[in-house]
Protein backbone atom coordinates (compact mmCIF):
# COMPACT_ATOMS: atom_id res chain seq x y z
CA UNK A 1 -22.22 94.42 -137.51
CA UNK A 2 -19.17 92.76 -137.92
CA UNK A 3 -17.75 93.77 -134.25
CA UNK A 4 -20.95 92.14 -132.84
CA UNK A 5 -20.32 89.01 -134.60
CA UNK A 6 -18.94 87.12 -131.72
CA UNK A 7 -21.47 88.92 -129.55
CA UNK A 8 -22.97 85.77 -128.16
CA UNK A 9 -19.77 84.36 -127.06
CA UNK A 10 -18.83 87.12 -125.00
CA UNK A 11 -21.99 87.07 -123.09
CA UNK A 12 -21.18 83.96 -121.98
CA UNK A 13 -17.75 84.55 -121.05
CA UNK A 14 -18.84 87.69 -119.04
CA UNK A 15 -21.77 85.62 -117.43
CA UNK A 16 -20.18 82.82 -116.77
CA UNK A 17 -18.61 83.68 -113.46
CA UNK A 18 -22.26 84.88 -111.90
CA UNK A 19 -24.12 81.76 -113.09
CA UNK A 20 -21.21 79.77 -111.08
CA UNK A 21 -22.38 82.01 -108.00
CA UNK A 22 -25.81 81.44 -108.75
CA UNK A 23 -25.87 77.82 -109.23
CA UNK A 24 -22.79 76.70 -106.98
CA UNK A 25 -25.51 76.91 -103.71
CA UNK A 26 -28.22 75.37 -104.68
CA UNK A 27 -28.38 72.20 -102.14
CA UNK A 28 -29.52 68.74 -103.24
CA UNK A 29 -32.77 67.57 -103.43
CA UNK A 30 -34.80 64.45 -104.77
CA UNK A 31 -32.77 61.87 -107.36
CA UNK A 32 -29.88 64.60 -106.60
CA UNK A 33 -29.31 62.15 -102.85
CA UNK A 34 -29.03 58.44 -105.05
CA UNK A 35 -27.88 59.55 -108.07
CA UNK A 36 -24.54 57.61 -109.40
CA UNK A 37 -22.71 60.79 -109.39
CA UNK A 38 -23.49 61.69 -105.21
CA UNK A 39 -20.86 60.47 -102.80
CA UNK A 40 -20.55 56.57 -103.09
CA UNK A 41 -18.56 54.91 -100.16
CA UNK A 42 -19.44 51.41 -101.35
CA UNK A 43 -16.31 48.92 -101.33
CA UNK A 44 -17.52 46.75 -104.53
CA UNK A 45 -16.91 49.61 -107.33
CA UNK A 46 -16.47 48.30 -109.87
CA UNK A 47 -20.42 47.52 -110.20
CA UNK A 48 -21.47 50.71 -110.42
CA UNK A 49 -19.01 51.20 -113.28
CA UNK A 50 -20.54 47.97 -114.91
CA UNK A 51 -24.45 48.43 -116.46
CA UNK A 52 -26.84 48.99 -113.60
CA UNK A 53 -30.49 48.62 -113.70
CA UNK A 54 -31.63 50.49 -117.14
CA UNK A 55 -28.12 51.95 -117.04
CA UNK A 56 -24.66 52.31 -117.99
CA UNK A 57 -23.17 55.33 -117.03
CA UNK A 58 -19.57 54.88 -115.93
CA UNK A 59 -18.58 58.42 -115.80
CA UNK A 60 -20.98 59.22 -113.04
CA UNK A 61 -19.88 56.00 -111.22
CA UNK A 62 -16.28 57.39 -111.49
CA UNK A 63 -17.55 60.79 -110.02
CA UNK A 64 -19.27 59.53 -107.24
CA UNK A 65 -15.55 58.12 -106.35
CA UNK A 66 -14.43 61.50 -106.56
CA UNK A 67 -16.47 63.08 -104.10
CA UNK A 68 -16.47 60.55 -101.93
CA UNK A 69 -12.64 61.33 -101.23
CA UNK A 70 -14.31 64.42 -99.31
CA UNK A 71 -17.32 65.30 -98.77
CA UNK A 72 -17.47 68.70 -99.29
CA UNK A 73 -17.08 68.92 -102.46
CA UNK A 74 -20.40 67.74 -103.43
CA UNK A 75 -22.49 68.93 -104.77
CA UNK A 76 -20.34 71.92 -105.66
CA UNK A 77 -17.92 69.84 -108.25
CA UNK A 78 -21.48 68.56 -109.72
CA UNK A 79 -22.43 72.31 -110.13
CA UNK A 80 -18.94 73.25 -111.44
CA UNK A 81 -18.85 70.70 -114.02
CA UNK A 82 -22.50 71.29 -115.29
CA UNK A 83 -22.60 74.66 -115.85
CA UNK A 84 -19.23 74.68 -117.58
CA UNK A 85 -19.92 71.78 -119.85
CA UNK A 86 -23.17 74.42 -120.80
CA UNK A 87 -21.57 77.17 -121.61
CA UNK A 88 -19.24 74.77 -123.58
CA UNK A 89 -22.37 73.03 -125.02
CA UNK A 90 -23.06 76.93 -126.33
CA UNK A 91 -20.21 77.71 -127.89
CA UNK A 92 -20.71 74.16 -129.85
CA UNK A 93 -24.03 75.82 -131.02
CA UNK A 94 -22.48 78.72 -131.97
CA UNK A 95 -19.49 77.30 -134.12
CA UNK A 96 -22.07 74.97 -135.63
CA UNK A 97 -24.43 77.88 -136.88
CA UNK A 98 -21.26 79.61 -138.47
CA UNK A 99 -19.99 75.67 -140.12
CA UNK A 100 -23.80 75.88 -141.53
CA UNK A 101 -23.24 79.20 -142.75
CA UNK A 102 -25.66 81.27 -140.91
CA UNK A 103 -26.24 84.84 -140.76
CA UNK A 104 -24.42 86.40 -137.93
CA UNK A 105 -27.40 87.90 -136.58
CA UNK A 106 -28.98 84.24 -136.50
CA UNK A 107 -26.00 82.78 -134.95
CA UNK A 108 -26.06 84.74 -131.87
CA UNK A 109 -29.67 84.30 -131.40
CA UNK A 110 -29.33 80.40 -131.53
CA UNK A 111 -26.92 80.75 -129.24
CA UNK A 112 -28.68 82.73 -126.73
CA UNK A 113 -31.19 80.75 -127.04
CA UNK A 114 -29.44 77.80 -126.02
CA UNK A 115 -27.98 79.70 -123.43
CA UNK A 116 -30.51 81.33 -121.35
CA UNK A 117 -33.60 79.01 -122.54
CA UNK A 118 -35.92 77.61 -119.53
CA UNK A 119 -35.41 74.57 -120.95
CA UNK A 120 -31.84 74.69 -119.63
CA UNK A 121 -32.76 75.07 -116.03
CA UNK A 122 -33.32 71.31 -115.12
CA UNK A 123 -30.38 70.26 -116.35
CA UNK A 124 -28.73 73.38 -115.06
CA UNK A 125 -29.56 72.93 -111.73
CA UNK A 126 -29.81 69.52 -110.85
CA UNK A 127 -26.62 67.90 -109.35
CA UNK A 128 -27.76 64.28 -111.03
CA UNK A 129 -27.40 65.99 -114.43
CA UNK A 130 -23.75 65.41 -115.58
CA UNK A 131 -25.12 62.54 -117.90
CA UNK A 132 -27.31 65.03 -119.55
CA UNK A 133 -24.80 68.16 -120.01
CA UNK A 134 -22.49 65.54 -121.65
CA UNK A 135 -23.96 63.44 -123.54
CA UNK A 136 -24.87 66.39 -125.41
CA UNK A 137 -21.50 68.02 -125.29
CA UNK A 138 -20.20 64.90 -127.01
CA UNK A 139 -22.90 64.75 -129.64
CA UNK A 140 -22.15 68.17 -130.55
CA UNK A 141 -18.62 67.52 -130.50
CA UNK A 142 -19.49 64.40 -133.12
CA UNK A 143 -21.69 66.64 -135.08
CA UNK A 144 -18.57 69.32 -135.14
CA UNK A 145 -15.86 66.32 -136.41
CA UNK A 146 -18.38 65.07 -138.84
CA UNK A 147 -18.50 68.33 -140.69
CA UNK A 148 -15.19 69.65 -139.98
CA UNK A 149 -12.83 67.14 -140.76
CA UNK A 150 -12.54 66.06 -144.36
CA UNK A 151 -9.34 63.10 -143.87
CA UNK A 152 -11.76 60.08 -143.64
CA UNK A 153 -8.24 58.33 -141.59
CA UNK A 154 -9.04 60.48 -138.95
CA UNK A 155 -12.70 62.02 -139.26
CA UNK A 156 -14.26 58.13 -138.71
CA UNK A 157 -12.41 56.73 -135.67
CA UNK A 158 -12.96 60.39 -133.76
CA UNK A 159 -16.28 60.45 -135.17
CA UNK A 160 -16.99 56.65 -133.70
CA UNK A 161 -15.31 57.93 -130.26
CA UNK A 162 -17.69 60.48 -130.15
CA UNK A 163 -20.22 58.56 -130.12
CA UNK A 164 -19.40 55.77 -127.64
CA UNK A 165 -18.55 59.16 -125.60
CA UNK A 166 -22.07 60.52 -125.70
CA UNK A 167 -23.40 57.40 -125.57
CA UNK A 168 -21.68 56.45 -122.11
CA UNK A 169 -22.37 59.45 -120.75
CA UNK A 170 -25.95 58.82 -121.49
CA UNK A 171 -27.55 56.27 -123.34
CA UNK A 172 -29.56 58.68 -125.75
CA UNK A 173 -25.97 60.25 -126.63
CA UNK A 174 -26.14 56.95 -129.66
CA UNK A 175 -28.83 59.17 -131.20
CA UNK A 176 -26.15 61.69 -132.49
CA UNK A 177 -24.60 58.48 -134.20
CA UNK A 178 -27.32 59.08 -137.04
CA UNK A 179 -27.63 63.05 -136.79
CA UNK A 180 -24.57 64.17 -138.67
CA UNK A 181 -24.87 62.45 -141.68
CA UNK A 182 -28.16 63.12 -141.99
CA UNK A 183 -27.68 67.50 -141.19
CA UNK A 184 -24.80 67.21 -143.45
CA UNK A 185 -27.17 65.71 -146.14
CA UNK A 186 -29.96 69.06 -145.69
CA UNK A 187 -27.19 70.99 -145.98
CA UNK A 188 -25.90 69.51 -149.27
CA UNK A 189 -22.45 68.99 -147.66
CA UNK A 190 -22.79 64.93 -148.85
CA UNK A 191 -24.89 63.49 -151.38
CA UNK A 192 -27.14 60.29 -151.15
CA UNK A 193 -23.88 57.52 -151.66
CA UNK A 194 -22.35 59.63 -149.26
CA UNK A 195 -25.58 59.54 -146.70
CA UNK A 196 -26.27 56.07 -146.92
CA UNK A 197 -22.47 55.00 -146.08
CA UNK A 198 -22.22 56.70 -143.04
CA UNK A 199 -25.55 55.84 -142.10
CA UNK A 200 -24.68 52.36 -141.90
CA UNK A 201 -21.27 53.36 -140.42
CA UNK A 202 -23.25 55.51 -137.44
CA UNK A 203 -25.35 51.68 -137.11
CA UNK A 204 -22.88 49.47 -136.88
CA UNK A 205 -21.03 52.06 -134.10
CA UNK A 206 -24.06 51.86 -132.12
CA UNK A 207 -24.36 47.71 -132.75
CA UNK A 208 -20.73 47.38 -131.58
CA UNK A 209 -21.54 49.85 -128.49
CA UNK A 210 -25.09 47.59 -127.71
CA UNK A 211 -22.48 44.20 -128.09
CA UNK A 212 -19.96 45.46 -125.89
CA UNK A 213 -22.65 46.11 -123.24
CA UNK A 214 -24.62 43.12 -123.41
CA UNK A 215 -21.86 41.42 -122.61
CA UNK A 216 -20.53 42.90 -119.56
CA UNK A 217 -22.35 42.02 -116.05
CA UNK A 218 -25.07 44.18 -115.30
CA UNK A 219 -26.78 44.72 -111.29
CA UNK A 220 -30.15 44.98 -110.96
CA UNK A 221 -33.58 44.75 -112.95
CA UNK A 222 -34.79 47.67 -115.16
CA UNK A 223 -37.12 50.25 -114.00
CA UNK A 224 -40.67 49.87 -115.14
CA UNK A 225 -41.01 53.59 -115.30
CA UNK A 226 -39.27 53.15 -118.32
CA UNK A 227 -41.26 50.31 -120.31
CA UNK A 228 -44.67 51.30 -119.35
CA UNK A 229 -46.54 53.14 -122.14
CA UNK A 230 -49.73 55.44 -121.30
CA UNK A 231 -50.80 57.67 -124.10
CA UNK A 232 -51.78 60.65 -122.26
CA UNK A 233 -48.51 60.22 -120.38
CA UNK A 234 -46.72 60.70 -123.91
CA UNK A 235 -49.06 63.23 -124.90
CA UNK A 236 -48.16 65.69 -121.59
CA UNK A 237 -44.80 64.50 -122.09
CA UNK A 238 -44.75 66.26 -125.30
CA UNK A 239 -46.35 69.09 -124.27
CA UNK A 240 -43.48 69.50 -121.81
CA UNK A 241 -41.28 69.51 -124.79
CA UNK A 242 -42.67 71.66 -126.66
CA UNK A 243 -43.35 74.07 -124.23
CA UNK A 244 -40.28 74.41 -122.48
CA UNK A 245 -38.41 74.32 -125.77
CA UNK A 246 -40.22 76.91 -127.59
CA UNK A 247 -42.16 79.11 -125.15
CA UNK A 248 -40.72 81.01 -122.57
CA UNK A 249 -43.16 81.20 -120.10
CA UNK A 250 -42.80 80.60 -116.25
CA UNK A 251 -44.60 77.54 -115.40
CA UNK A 252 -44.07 77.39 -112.10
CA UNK A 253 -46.96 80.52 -111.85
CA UNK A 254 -49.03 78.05 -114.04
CA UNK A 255 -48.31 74.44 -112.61
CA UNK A 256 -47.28 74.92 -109.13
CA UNK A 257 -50.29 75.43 -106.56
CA UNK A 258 -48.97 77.38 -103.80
CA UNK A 259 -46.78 79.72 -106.39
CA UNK A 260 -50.05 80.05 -108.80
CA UNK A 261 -49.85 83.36 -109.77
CA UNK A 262 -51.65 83.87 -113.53
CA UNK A 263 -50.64 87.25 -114.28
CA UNK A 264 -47.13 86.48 -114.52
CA UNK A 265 -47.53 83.52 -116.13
CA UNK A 266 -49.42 85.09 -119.14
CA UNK A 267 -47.25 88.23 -118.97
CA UNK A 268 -44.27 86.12 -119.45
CA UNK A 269 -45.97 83.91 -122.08
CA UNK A 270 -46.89 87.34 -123.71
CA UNK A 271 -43.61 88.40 -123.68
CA UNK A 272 -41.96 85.26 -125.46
CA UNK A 273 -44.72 84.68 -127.89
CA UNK A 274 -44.16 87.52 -130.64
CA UNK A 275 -40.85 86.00 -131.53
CA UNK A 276 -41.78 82.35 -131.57
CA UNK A 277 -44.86 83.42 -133.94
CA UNK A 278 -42.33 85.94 -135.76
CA UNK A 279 -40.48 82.41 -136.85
CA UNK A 280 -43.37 80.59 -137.68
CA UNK A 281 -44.77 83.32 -139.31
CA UNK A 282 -42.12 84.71 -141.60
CA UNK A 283 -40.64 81.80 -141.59
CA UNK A 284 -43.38 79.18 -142.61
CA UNK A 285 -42.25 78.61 -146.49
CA UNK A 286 -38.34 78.01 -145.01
CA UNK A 287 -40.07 75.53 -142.92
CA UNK A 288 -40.59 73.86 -145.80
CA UNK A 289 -37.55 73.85 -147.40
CA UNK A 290 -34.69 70.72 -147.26
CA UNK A 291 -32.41 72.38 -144.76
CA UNK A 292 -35.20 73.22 -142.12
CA UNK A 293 -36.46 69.73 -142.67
CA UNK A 294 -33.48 67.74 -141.89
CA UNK A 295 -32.64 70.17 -138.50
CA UNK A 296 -36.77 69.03 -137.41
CA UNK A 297 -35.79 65.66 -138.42
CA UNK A 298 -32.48 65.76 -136.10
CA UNK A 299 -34.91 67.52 -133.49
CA UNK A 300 -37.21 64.28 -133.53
CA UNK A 301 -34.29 61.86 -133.22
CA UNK A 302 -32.26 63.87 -130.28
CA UNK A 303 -35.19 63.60 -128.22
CA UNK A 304 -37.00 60.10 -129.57
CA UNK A 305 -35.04 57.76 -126.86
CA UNK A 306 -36.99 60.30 -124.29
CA UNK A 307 -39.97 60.80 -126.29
CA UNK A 308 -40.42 56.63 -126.60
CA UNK A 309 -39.22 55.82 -122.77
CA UNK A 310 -39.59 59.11 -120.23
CA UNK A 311 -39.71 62.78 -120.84
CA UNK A 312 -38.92 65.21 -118.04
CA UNK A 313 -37.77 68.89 -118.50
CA UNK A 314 -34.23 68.12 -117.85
CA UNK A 315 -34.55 65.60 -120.91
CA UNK A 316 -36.02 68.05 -122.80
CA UNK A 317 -32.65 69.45 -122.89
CA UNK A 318 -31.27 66.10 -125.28
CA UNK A 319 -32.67 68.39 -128.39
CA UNK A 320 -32.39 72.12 -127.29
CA UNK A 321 -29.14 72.48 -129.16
CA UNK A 322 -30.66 71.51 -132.65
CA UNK A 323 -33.88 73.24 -131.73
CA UNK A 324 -31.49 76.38 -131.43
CA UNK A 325 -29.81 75.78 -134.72
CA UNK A 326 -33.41 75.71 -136.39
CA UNK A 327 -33.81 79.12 -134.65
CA UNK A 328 -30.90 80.43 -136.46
CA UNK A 329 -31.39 79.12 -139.37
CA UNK A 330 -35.16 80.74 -139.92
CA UNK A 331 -33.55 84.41 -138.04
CA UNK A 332 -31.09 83.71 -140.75
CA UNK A 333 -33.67 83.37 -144.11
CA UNK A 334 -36.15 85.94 -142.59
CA UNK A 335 -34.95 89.57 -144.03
CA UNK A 336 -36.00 91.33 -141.26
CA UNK A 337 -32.93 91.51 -138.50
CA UNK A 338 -33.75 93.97 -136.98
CA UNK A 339 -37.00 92.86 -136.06
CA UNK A 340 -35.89 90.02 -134.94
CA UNK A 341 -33.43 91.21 -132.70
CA UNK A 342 -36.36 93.70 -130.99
CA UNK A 343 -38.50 90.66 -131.24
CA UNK A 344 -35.77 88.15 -129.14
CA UNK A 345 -34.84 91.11 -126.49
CA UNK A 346 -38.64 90.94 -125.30
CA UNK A 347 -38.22 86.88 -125.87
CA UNK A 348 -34.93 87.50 -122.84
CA UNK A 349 -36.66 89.64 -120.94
CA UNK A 350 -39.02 86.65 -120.26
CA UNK A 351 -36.51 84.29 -120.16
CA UNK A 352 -34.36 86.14 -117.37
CA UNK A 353 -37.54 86.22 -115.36
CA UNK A 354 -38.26 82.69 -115.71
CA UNK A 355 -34.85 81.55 -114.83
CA UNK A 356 -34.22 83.65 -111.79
CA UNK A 357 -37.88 82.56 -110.15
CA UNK A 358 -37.19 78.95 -111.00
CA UNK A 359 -33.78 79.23 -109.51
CA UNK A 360 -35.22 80.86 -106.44
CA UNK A 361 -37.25 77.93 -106.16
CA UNK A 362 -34.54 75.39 -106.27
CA UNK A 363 -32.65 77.24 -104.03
CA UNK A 364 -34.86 77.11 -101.75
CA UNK A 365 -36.24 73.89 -101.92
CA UNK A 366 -32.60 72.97 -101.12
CA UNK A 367 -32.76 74.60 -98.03
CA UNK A 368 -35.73 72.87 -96.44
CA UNK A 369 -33.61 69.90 -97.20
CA UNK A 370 -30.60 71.26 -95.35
CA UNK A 371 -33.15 72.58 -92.23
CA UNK A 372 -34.74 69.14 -91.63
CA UNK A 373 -31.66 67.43 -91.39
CA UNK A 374 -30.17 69.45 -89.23
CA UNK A 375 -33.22 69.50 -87.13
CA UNK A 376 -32.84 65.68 -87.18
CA UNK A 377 -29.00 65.84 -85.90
CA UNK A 378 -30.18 68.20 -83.20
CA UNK A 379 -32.49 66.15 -82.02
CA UNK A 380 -30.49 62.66 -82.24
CA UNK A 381 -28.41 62.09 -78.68
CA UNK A 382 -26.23 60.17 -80.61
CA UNK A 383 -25.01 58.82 -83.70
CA UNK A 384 -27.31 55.44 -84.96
CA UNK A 385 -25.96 52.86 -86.88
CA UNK A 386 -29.34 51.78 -88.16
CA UNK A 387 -32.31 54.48 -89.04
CA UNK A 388 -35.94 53.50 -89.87
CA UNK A 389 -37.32 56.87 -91.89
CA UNK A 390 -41.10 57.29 -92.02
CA UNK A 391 -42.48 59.67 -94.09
CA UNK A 392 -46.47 61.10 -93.67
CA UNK A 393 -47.82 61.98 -97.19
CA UNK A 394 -49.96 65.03 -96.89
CA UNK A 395 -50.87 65.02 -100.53
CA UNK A 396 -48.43 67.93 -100.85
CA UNK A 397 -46.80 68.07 -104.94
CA UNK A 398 -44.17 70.17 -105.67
CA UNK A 399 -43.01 70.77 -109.48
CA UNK A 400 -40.45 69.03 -111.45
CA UNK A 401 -37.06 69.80 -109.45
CA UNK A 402 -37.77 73.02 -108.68
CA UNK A 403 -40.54 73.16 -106.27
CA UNK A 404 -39.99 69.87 -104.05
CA UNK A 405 -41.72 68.79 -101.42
CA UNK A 406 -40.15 68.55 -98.12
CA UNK A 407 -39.64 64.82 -98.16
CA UNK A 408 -38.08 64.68 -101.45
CA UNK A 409 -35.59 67.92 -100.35
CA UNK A 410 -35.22 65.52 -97.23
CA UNK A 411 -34.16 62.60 -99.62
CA UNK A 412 -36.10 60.31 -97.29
CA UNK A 413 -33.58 60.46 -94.81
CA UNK A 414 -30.69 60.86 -96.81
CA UNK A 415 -29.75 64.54 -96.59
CA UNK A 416 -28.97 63.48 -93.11
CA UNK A 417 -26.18 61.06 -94.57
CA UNK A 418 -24.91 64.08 -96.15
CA UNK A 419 -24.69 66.53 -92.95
CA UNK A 420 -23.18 63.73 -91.30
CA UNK A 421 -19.68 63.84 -93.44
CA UNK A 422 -21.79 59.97 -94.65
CA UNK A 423 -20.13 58.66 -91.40
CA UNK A 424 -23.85 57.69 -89.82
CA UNK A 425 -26.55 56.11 -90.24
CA UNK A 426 -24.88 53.13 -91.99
CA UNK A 427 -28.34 51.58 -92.77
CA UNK A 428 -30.84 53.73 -93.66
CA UNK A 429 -34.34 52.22 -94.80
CA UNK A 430 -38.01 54.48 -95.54
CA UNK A 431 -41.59 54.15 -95.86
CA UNK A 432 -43.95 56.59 -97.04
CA UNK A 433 -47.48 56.26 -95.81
CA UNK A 434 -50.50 58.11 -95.83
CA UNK A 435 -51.92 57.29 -92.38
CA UNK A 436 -50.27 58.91 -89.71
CA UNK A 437 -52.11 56.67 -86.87
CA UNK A 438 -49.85 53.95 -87.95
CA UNK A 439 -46.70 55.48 -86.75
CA UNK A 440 -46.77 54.23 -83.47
CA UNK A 441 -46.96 50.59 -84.99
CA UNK A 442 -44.48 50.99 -87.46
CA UNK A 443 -41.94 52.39 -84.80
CA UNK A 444 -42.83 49.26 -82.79
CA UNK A 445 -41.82 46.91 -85.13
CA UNK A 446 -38.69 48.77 -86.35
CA UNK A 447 -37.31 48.93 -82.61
CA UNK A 448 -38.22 45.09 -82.67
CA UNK A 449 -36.32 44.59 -85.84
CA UNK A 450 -33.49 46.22 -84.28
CA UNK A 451 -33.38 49.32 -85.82
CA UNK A 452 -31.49 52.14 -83.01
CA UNK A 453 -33.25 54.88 -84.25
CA UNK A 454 -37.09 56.31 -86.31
CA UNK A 455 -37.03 59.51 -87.78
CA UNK A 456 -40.69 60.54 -88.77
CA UNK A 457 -40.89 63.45 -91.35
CA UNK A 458 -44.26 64.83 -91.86
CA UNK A 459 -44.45 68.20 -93.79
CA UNK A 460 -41.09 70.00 -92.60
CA UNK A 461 -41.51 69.02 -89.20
CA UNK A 462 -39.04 66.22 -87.87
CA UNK A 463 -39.41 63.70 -85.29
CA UNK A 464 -36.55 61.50 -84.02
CA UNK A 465 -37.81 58.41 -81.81
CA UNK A 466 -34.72 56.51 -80.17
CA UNK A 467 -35.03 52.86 -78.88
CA UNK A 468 -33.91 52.80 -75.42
CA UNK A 469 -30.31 52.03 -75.06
């Protein structure tokens, strides 16, 4: 057993190149177009660096700089960056479950887990996700200083850094301010005195972080997406959470109308189930016991900034890597390995199916994104300056980020930005409406408002209208 102790990490290493090949080609689509991190040609820079809207995200400001130099390289750098701060993200897990002491056979399932998990796949293959991937990777990298280093000179001004680091990346990184101390304490690595200090040390870090942004200028008013409060919103949110943490499944046969396809869905659910239950199961007095308790504690808080604002599957993600470090640690108290390892190869064989049908997806929901704008280049006789997009709702829905619907793979106009090297339109303004007899009206009065150019996007089908020159 001992020369499949560092099993885990050499799947990664060994995978690592083909999930680069994999994800590297999936095209933009939705938030991916206006995201902070997307090409950014704007002259004033320095306020996307300063708090925007609901944010404060400088290092996807600082990005967007970066690609903007050429083109080309997004969203490919995006991709690059993602998927290696994941696979770094998993070896965090996995040096964490040995720190904790964990049975070796636990600590490459938690790190599997981690790994391959559906919940991943948001995150994984968005381009707008580099706030996600590292805010985590910096909260695990808080969570490793915390327990690793013992000289308090050193271990508290890292351990603040951290934290500001996660925290900038995205604001629910300041939740891993509070989550060391308090795994540390369920592991009986500090006592109470101990707890309670660096509790209030991990507050006043997150005060000085909330002072220091208050007080720079901020752009923009915040999104009421994000302060509106509907409980059956919060109770499918949580479903989400749970489901795509825990279960396997492919949801896309479930949730996705035109890919509904039952029997795969339940044979995939089937498939994951026996080892979630095998847990709970076997598991169920551990569950109980101080160490368990503080990882579901550290769960709750990783994901309570989503859980109280917004929760999508890609912030689902914010608590994957504790919610694999409770896996280990139950693989870890239940004596029965080798079940568990026969249990967690059918648990894969789900997963594997569920990742490579939702990438298909997003792969191809790229590429109707990629079609319609070239269709709109081909039919534009030359470049406008000024583009009026309207876009015909046909009560289409597509599924998270993987099943789009053409307008939202379209961007609204802005994939044509994009195939365009972002040299034209230079003013690009949309409308969605749901009446398509209105078209002619709204073309009208967007020639009379001097726009050069209407593109009308209905379905996949593309329509370019030029005023008369």
């Amino acid at each position: 057993m001992k020369k499949l102790q560092y099993l885990s990490l050499w799947v990664i290493v060994l995978t690592l190149p083909l999930l680069l090949w994999a994800v590297i080609p999936i095209l933009p689509t939705f938030d991916d177009w206006n995201t902070l991190s997307s090409p950014n040609y704007d002259p004033q820079w320095w306020i996307y660096v300063l708090p925007k809207e609901s944010f404060w995200r400088p290092f996807d400001a600082v990005f967007g700089y970066i690609v903007a130099t050429d083109y080309h390289l997004f969203p490919t750098l995006q991709h690059v960056f993602i998927v290696i701060g994941h696979a770094a993200n998993a070896a965090l897990v996995f040096m964490l479950c040995r720190r904790l002491s964990l049975s070796s056979v636990g600590t490459n399932i938690a790190t599997l887990f981690f790994y391959i998990s559906p919940c991943v796949l948001a995150t994984l293959f968005a381009c707008d996700s580099l706030n996600q991937t590292y805010s985590q990777f910096w909260g695990l990298v808080s969570l490793s200083v915390y327990l690793n280093i013992n000289n308090n000179r050193l271990k508290y001004p890292l351990w603040a850094a951290t934290i500001f680091l996660a925290a900038l990346s995205k604001e629910n990184g300041l939740a891993w301010a509070v989550i060391p101390p308090i795994l540390a304490f369920g592991f009986n690595m500090v006592d109470k005195r101990q707890l309670k200090r660096d509790l209030l040390f991990a507050l006043a870090v997150v005060a000085a972080y909330a002072v220091i942004r208050l007080s720079l200028p901020h752009t923009g008013d915040a999104n009421t997406e994000y302060t509106t409060f509907l409980i059956t919103k919060k109770i499918r949110e949580i479903g989400v959470f749970v489901c795509y943490t825990w279960f396997s499944a492919d949801y896309i046969s479930l949730l996705h109308a035109p890919s509904r396809n039952l029997t795969l869905f339940i044979l995939t659910l089937a498939f994951s189930l026996p080892f979630v239950i095998h847990q709970l199961w076997h598991g169920k007095s551990f569950l109980r016991d101080k160490k368990a308790l503080s990882i579901v504690l550290c769960i709750i808080i990783a994901e309570s900034p989503h859980l109280v604002i917004t929760l999508s599957i890609m912030n689902a993600y914010a608590a994957l890597s504790i919610a694999a470090l409770l896996t280990g640690y139950l693989v870890s108290r239940i004596d029965r390995s080798n079940l568990s390892i026969a249990l967690f190869a059918l648990y894969v064989v789900s997963t594997l199916f569920t990742d490579i049908h939702h990438w298909k997806c997003s792969y191809d929901s790229g590429l109707v994104g990629r079609r319609m704008a070239v269709e709109t280049v081909r039919q534009s006789t030359a470049p406008a300056d000024s583009v009026f997009c309207i876009t015909i709702d046909d009560d289409t829905r597509g599924f998270s980020s993987f099943c789009v619907t053409p307008a939202e793979a379209y961007g609204w106009g802005l994939s044509v930005l994009h195939e365009n090297a972002y040299e034209w339109p230079k003013h690009l303004k949309d409308t969605i409406i749901d009446d398509r007899t209105i078209v002619k009206e709204i073309t009208r009065q967007a020639f009379k408002s001097g726009y050069e150019s209407v593109w009308i996007a209905e379905g996949q089908n593309i329509t370019v209208v030029e005023r008369s020159r």
